[in-house]
C-alpha atoms as a PDB file:
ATOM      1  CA  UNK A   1       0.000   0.000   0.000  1.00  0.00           C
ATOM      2  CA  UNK A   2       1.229   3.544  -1.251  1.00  0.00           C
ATOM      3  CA  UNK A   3       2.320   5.772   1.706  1.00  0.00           C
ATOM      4  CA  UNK A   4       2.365   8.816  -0.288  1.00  0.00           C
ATOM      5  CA  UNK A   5       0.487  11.567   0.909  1.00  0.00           C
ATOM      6  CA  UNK A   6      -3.139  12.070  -0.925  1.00  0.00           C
ATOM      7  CA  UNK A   7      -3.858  15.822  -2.225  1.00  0.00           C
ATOM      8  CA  UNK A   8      -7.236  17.007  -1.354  1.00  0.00           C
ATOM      9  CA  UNK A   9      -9.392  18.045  -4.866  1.00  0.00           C
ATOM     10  CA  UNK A  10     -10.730  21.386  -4.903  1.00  0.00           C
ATOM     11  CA  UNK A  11     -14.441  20.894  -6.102  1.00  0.00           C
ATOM     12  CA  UNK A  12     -14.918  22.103  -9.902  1.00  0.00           C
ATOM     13  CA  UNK A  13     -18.046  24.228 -10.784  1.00  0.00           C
ATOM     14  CA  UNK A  14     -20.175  23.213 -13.511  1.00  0.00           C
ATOM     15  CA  UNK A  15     -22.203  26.451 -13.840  1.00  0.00           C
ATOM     16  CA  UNK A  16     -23.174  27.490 -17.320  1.00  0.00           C
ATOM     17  CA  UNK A  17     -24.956  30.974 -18.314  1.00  0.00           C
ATOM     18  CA  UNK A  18     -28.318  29.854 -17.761  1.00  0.00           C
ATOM     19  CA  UNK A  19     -27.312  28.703 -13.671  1.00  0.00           C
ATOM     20  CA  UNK A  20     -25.850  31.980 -13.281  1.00  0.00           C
ATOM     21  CA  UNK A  21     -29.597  33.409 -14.854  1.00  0.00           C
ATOM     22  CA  UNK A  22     -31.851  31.505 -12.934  1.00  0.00           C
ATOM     23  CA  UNK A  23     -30.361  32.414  -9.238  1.00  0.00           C
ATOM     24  CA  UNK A  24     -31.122  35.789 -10.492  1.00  0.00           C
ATOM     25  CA  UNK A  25     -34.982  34.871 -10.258  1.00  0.00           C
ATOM     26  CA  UNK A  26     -36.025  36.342 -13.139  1.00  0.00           C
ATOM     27  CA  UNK A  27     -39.499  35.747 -12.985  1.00  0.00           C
ATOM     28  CA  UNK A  28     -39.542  37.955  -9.767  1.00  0.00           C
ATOM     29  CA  UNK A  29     -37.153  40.478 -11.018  1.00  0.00           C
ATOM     30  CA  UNK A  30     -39.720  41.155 -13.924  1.00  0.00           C
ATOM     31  CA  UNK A  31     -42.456  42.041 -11.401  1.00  0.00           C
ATOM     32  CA  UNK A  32     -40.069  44.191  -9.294  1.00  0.00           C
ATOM     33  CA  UNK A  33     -38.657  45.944 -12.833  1.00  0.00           C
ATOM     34  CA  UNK A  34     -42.384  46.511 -14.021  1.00  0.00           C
ATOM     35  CA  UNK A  35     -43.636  48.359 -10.478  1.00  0.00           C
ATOM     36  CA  UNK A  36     -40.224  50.045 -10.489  1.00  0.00           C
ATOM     37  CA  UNK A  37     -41.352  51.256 -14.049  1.00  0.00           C
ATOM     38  CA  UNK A  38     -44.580  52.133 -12.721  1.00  0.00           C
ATOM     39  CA  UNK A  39     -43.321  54.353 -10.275  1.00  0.00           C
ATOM     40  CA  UNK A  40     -40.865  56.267 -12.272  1.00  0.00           C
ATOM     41  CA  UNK A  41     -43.707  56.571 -14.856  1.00  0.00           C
ATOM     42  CA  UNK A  42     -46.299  58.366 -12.496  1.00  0.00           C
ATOM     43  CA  UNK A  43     -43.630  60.345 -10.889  1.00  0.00           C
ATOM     44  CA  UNK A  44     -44.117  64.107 -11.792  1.00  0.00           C
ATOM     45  CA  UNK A  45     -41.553  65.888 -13.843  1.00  0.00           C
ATOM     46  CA  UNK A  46     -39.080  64.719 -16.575  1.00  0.00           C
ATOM     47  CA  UNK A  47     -36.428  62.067 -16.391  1.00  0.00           C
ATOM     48  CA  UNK A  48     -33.855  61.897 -19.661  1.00  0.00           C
ATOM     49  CA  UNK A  49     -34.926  58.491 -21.179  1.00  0.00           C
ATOM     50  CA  UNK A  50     -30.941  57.340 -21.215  1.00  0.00           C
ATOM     51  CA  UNK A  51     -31.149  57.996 -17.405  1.00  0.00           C
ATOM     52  CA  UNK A  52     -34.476  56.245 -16.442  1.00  0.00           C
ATOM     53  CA  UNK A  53     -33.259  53.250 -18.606  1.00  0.00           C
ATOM     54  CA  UNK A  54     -30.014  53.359 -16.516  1.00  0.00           C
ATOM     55  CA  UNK A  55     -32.309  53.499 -13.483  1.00  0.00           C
ATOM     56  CA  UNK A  56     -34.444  50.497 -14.666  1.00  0.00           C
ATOM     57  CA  UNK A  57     -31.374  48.480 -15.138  1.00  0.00           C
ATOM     58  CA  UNK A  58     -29.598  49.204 -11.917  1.00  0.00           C
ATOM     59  CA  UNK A  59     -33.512  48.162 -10.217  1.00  0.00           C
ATOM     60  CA  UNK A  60     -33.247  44.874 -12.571  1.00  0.00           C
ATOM     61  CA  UNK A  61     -29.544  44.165 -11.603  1.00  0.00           C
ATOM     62  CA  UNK A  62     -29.893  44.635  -7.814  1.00  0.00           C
ATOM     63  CA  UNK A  63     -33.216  42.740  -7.866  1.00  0.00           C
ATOM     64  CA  UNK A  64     -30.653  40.150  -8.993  1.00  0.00           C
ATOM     65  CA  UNK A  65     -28.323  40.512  -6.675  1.00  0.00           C
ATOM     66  CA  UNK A  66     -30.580  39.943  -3.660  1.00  0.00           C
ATOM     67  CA  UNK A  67     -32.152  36.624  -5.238  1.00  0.00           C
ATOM     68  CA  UNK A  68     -28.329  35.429  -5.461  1.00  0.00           C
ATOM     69  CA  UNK A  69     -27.291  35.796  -2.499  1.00  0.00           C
ATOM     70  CA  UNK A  70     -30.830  34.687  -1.113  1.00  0.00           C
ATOM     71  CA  UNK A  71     -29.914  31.516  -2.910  1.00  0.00           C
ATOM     72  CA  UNK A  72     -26.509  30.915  -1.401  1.00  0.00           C
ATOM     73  CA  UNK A  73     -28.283  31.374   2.006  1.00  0.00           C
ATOM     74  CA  UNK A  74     -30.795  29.305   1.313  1.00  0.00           C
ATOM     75  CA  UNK A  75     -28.948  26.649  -0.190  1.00  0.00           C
ATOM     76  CA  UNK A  76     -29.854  23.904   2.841  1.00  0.00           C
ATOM     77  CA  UNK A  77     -33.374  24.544   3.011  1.00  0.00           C
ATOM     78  CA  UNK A  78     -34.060  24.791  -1.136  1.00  0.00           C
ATOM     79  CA  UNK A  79     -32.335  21.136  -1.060  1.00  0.00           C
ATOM     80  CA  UNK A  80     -34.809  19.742   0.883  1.00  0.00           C
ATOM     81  CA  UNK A  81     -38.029  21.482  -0.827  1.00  0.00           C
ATOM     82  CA  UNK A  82     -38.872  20.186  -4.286  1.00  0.00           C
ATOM     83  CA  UNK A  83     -39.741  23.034  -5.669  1.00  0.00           C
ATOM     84  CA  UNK A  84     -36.279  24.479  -5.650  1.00  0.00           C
ATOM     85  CA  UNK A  85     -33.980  21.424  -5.301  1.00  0.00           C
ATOM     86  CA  UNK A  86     -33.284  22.119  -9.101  1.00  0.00           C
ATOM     87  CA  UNK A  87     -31.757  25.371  -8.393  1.00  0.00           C
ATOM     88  CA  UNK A  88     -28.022  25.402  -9.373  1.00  0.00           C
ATOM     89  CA  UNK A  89     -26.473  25.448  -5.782  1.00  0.00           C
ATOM     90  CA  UNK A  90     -28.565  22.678  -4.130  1.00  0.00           C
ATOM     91  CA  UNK A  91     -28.425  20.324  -7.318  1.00  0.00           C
ATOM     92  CA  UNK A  92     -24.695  20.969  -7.289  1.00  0.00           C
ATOM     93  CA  UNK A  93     -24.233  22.347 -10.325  1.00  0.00           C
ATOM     94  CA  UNK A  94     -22.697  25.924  -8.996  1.00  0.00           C
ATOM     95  CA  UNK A  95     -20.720  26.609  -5.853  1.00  0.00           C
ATOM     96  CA  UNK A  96     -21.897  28.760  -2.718  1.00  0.00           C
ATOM     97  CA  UNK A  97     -18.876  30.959  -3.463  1.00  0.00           C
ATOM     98  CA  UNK A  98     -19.858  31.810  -7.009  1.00  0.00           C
ATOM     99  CA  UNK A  99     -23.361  32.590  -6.071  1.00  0.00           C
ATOM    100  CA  UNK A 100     -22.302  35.109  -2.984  1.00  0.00           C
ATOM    101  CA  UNK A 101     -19.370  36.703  -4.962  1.00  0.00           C
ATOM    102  CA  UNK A 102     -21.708  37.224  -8.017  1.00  0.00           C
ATOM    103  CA  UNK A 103     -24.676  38.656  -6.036  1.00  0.00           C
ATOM    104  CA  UNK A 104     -21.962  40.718  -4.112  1.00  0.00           C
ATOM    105  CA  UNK A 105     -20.691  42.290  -7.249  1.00  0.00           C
ATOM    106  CA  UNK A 106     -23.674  42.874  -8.352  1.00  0.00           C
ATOM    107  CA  UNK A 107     -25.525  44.588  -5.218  1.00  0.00           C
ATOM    108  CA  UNK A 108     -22.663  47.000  -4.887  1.00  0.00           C
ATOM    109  CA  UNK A 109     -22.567  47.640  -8.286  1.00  0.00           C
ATOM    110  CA  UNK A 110     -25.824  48.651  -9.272  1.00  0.00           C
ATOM    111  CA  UNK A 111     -25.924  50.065  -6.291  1.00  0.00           C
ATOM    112  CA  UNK A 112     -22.671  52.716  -7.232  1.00  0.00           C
ATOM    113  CA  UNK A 113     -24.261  53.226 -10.848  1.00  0.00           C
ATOM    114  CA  UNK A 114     -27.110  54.244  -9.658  1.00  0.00           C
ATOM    115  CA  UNK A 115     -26.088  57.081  -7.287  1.00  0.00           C
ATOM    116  CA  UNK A 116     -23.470  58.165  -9.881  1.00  0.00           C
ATOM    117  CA  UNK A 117     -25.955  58.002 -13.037  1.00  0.00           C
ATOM    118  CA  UNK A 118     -29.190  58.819 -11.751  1.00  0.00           C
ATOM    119  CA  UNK A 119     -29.370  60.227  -7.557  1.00  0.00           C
ATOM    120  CA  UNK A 120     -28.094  59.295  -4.547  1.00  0.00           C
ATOM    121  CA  UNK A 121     -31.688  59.009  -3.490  1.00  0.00           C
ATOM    122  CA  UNK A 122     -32.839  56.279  -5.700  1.00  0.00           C
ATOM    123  CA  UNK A 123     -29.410  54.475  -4.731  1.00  0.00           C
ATOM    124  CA  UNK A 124     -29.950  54.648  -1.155  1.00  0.00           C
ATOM    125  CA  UNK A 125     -33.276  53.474  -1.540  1.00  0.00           C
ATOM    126  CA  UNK A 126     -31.937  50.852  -3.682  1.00  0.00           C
ATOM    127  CA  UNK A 127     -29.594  49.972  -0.895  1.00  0.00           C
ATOM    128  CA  UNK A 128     -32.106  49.687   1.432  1.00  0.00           C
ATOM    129  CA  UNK A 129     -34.298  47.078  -0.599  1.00  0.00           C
ATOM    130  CA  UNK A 130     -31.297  44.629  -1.022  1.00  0.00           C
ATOM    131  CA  UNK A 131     -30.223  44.947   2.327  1.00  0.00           C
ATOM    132  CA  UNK A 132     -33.595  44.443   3.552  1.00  0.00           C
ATOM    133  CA  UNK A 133     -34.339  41.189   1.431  1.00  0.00           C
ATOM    134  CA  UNK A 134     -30.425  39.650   2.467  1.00  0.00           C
ATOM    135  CA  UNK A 135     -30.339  40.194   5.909  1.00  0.00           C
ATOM    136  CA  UNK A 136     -33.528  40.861   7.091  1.00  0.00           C
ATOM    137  CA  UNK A 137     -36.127  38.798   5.270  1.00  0.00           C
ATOM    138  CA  UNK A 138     -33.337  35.885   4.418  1.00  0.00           C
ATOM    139  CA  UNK A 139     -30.996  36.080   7.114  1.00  0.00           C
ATOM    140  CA  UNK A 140     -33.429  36.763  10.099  1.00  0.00           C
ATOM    141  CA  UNK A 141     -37.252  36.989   9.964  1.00  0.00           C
ATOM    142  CA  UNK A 142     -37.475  33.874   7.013  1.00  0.00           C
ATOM    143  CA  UNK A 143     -36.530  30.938   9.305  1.00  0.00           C
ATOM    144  CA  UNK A 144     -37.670  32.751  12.932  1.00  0.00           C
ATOM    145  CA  UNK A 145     -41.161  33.526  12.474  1.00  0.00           C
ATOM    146  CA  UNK A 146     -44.995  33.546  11.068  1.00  0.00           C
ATOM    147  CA  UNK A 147     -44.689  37.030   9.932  1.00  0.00           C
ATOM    148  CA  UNK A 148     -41.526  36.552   7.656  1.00  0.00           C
ATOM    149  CA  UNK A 149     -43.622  37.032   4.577  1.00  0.00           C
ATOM    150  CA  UNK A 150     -45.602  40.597   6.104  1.00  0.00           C
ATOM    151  CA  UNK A 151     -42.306  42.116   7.275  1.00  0.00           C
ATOM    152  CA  UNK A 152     -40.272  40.701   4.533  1.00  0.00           C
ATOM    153  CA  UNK A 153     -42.435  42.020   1.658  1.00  0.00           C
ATOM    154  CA  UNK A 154     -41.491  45.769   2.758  1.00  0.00           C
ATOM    155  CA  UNK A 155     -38.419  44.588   0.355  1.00  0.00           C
ATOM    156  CA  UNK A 156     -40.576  44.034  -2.281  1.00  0.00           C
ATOM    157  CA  UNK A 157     -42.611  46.650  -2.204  1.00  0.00           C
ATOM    158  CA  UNK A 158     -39.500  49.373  -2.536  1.00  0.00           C
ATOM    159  CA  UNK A 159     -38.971  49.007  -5.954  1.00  0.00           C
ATOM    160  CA  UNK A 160     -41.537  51.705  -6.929  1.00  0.00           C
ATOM    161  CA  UNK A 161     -40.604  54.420  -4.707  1.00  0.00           C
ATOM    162  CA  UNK A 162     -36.620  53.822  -6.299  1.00  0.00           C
ATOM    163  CA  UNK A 163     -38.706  54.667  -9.311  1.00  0.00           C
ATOM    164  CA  UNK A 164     -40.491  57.608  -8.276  1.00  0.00           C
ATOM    165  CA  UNK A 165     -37.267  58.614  -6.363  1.00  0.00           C
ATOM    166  CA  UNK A 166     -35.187  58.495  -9.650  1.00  0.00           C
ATOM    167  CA  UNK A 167     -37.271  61.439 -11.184  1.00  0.00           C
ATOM    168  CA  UNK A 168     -37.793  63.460  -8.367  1.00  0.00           C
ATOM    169  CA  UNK A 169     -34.864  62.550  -6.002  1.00  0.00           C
ATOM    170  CA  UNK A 170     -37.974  62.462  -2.812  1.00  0.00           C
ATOM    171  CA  UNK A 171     -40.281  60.536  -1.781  1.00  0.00           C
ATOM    172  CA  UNK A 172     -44.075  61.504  -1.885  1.00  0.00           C
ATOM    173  CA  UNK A 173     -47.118  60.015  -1.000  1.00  0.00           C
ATOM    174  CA  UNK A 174     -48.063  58.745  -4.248  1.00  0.00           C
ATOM    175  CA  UNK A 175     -45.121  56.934  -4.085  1.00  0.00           C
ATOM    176  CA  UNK A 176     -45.916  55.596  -0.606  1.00  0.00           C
ATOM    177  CA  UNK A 177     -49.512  54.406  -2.240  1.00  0.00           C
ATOM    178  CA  UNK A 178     -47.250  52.437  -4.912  1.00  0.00           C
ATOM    179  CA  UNK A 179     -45.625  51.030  -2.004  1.00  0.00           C
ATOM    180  CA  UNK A 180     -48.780  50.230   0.330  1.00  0.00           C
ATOM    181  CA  UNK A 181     -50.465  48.355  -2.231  1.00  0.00           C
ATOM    182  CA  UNK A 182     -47.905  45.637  -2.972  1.00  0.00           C
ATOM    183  CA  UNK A 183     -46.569  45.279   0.965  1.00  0.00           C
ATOM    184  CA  UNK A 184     -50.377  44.612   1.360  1.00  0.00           C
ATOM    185  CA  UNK A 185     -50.821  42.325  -1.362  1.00  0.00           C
ATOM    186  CA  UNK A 186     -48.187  39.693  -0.411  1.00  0.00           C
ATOM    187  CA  UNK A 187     -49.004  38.037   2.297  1.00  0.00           C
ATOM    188  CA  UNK A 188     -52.527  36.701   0.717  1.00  0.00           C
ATOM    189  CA  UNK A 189     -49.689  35.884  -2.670  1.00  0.00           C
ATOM    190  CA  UNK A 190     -47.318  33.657  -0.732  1.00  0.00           C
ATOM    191  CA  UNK A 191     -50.185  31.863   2.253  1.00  0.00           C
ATOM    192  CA  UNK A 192     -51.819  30.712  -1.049  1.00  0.00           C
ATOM    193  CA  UNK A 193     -48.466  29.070  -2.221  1.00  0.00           C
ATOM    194  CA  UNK A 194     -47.655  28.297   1.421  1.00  0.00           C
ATOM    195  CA  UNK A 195     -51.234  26.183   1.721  1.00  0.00           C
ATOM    196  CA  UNK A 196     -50.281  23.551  -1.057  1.00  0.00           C
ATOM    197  CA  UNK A 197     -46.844  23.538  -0.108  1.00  0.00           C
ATOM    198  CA  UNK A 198     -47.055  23.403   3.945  1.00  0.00           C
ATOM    199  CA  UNK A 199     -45.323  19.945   3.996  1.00  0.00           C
ATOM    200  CA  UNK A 200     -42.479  20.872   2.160  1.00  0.00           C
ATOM    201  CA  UNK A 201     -42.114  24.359   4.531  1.00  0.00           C
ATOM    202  CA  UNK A 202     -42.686  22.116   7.662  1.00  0.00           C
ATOM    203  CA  UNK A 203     -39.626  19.626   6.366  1.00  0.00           C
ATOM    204  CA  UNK A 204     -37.278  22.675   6.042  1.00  0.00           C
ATOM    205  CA  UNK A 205     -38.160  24.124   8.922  1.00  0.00           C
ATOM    206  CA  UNK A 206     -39.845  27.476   7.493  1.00  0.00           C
ATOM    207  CA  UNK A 207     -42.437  28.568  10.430  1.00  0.00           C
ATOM    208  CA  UNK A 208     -44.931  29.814   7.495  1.00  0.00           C
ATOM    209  CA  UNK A 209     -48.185  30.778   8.816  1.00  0.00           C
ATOM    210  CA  UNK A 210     -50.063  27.400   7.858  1.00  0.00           C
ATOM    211  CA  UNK A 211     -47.299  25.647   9.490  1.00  0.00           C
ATOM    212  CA  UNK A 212     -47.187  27.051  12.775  1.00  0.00           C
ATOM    213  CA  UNK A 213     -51.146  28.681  13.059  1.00  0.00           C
ATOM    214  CA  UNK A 214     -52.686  26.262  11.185  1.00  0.00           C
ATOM    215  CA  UNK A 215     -54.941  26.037   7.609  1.00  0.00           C
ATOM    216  CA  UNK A 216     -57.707  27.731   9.086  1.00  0.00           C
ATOM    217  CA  UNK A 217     -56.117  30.549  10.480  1.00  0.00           C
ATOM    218  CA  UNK A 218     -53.997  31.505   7.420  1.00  0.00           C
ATOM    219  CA  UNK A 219     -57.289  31.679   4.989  1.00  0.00           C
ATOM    220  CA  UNK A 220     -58.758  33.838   7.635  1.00  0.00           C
ATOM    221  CA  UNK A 221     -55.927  36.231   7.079  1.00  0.00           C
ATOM    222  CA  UNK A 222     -55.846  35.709   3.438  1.00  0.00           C
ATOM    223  CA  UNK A 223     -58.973  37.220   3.421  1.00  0.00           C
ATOM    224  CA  UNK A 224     -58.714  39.920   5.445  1.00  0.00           C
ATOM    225  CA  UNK A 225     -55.496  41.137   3.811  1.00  0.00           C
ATOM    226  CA  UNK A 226     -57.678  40.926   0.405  1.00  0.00           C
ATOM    227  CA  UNK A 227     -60.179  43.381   1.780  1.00  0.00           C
ATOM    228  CA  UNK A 228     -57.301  45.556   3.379  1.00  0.00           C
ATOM    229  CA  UNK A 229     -56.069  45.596  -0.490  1.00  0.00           C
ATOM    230  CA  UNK A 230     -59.408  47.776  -1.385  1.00  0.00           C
ATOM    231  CA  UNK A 231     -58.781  51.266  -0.087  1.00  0.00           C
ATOM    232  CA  UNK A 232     -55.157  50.540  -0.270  1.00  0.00           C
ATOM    233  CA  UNK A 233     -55.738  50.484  -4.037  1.00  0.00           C
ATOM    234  CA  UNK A 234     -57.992  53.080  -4.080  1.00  0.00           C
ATOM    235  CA  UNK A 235     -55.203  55.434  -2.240  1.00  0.00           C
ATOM    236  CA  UNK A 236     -53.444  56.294  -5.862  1.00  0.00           C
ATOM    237  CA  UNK A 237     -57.363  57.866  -7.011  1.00  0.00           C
ATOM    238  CA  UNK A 238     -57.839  59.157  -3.717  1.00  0.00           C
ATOM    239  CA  UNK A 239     -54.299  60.961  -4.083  1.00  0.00           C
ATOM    240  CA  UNK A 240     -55.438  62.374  -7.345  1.00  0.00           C
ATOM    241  CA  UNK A 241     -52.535  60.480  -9.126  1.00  0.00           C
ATOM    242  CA  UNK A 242     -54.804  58.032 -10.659  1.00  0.00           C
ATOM    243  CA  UNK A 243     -58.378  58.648 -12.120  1.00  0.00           C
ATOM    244  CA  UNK A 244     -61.272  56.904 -12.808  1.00  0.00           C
ATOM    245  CA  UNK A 245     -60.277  54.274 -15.077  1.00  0.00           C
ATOM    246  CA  UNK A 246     -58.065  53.213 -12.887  1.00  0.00           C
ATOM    247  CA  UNK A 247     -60.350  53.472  -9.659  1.00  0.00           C
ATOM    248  CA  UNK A 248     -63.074  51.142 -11.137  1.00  0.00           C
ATOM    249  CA  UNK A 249     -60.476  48.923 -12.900  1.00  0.00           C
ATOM    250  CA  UNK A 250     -58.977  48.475  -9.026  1.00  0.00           C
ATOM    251  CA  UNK A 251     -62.540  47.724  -7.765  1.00  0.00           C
ATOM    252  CA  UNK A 252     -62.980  45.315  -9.771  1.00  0.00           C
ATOM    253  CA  UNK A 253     -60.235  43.353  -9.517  1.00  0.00           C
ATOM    254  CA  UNK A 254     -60.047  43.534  -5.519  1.00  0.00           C
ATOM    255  CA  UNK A 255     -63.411  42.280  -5.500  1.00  0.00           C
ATOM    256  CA  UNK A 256     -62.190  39.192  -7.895  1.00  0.00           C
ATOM    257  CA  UNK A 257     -59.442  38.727  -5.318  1.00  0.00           C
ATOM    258  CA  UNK A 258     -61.603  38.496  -2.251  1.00  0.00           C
ATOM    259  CA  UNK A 259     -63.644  35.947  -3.817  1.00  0.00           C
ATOM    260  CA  UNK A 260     -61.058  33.982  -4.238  1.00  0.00           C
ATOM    261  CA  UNK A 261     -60.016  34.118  -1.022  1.00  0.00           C
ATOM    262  CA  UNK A 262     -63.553  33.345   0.234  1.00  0.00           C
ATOM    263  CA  UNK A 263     -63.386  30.254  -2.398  1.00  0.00           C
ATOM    264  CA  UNK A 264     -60.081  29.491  -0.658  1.00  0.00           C
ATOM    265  CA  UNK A 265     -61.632  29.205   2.892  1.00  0.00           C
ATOM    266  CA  UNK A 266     -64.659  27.178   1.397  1.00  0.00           C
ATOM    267  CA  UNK A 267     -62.448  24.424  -0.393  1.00  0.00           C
ATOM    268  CA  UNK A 268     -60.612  21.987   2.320  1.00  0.00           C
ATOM    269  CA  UNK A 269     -58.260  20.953  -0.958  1.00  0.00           C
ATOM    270  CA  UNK A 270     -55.274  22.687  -2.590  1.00  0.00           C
ATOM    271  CA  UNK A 271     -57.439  23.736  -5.598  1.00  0.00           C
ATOM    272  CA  UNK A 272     -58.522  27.047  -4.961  1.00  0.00           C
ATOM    273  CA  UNK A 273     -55.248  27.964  -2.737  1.00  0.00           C
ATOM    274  CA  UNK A 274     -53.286  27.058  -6.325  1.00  0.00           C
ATOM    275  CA  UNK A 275     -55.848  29.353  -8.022  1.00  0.00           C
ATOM    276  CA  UNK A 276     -55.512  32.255  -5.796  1.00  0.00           C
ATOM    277  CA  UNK A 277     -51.726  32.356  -6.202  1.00  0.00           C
ATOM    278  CA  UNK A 278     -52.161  32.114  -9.961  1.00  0.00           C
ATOM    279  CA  UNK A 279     -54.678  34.841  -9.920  1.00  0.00           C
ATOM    280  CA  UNK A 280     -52.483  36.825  -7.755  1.00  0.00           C
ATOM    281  CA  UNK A 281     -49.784  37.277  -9.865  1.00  0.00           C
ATOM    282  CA  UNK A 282     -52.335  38.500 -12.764  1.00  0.00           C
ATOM    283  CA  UNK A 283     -54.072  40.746  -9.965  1.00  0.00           C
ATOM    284  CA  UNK A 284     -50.816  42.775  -9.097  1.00  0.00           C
ATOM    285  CA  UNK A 285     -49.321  42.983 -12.584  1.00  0.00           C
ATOM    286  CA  UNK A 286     -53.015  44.092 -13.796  1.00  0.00           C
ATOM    287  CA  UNK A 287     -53.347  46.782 -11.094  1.00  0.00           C
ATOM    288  CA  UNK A 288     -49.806  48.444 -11.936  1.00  0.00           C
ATOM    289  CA  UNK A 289     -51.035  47.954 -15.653  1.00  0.00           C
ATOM    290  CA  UNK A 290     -54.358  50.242 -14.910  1.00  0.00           C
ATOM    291  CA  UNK A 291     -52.152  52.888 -13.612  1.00  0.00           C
ATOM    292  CA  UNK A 292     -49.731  53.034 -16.544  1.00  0.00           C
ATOM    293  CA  UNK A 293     -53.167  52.991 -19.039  1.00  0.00           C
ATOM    294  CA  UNK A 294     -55.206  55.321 -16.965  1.00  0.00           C
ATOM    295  CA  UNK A 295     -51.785  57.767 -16.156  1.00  0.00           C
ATOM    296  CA  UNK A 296     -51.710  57.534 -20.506  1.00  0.00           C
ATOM    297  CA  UNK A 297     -54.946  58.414 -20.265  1.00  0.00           C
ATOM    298  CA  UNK A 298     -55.114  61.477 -18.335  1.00  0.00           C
ATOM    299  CA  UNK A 299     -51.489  62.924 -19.930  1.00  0.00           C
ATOM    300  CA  UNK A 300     -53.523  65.312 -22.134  1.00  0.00           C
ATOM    301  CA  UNK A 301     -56.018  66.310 -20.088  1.00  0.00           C
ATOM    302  CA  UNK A 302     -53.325  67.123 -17.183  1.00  0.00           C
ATOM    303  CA  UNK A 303     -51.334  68.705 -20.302  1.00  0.00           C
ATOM    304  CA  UNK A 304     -47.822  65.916 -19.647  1.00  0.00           C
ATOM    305  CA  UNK A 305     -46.465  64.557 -16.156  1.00  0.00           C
ATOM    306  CA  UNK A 306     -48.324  65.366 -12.259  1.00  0.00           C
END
């Protein structure tokens, strides 16, 4: 038997472009980019179009960031759910370093671009969001308590006031609205997912609502949240930065949400829980969608930006 002296084998990534893609999560930067859109659109005055592209990128790219490192965080608990098992770190096909280094890079990048190119405002607000998500949602409230998803969606919810912010370097209450309305409408978005996937949660230790207070209990607050969503909604009309279009349009389509909720507390399956988080995606995306149409709308009547 050989007595020489074995050399330990560094492990090799296998990470190809479309790894280093998905633990961007761009299916949720695409809803952060649109409301961040949103918000610079309905901001009043004038941004240079170069600039608010800049500013759209650096919200894109730091949305990015935080789902990286998120992922390299995460990495133990996404191995043992099976909806994210596939991701690159827990399948083994990228390693935790890569995935922190690259979401580093890219938080303090977009995060220096953005002061430098647009205002120090929209950077530090920008800041704030991926800060928020990493070590507050990830690192603290995720894996400690029921509430992870209502605290934890204040990260979410920023991306429109970095908007707003880029055009008028402030913060206003029409930006706050933009904000209200999607802190609001989370919790009812993820208990619906959380419902149908409880088991998986419990396994990894998540203390999501339906885990720790229960079925019942969760749809309750599903549906409460949903009617919470209605004036919150009707805040941007009520502000005078949206008009009627938009205030019937938001009517409507809180009133389709509730009812599912009250379908969700009606069904003991997974049916309607799976429908409400479908739903939910289309209700957000079509409520930021009525303010861009009705904000179109109203341009030449208001004679250009409010």
């Amino acid at each position: 038997m050989s007595d020489l002296p074995t050399t330990a084998v560094a492990p090799v990534s296998s990470a190809a472009v479309g790894d280093y893609v998905q633990i961007l999560k761009p299916r949720v930067m695409s809803l952060v980019v649109f409301t961040g859109v949103v918000g610079l659109v309905m901001a009043p005055g004038h941004i240079h179009p170069f600039i608010a592209a800049v500013a759209i990128l650096c919200i894109a790219v730091g949305a990015g960031a935080s789902g990286a490192i998120n992922m390299w965080y995460d990495r133990d608990i996404d191995r043992v759910m099976r909806r994210t098992a596939s991701r690159p770190l827990p399948a083994g096909r990228m390693l935790p370093g890569e995935a922190l280094g690259f979401g580093c890079v890219l938080a303090v990048g977009s995060v220096a671009v953005m002061g430098i190119a647009v205002n120090w405002v929209a950077a530090e607000l920008l800041a704030l969001t991926i800060a928020f998500y990493v070590f507050v949602y990830t690192m603290w409230l995720k894996r400690r308590t029921p509430q992870n998803i209502v605290i934890g969606g204040a990260a979410g919810a920023l991306p429109p006031l970095i908007g707003w912010a880029a055009v008028t370097g402030d913060i206003a209450w029409g930006a706050i609205a933009l904000f209200a309305i999607i802190f609001f409408w989370t919790p009812p978005h993820f208990w619906a997912l959380s419902l149908y996937k409880a088991d998986e949660y419990a396994a990894a230790g998540i203390p999501m609502l339906p885990v720790v207070a229960g079925k019942r209990e969760t749809k309750r607050q599903m549906l409460l949240y949903t009617l919470v969503l209605w004036p919150v909604t009707a805040a941007p009309w009520l502000l005078g930065i949206a008009g009627m279009l938009y205030a019937v349009g938001a009517g409507a389509l809180s009133l389709m949400f509730t009812v599912a909720s009250v379908r969700v507390c009606r069904d003991e399956g997974e049916r309607s829980a799976r429908q409400m988080f479908a739903f939910s995606l289309a209700y957000l995306a079509l409520i930021f969608m009525l303010l861009l149409v009705d904000h179109a709308a109203m341009a030449p009547i208001g004679g250009g930006a409010r």
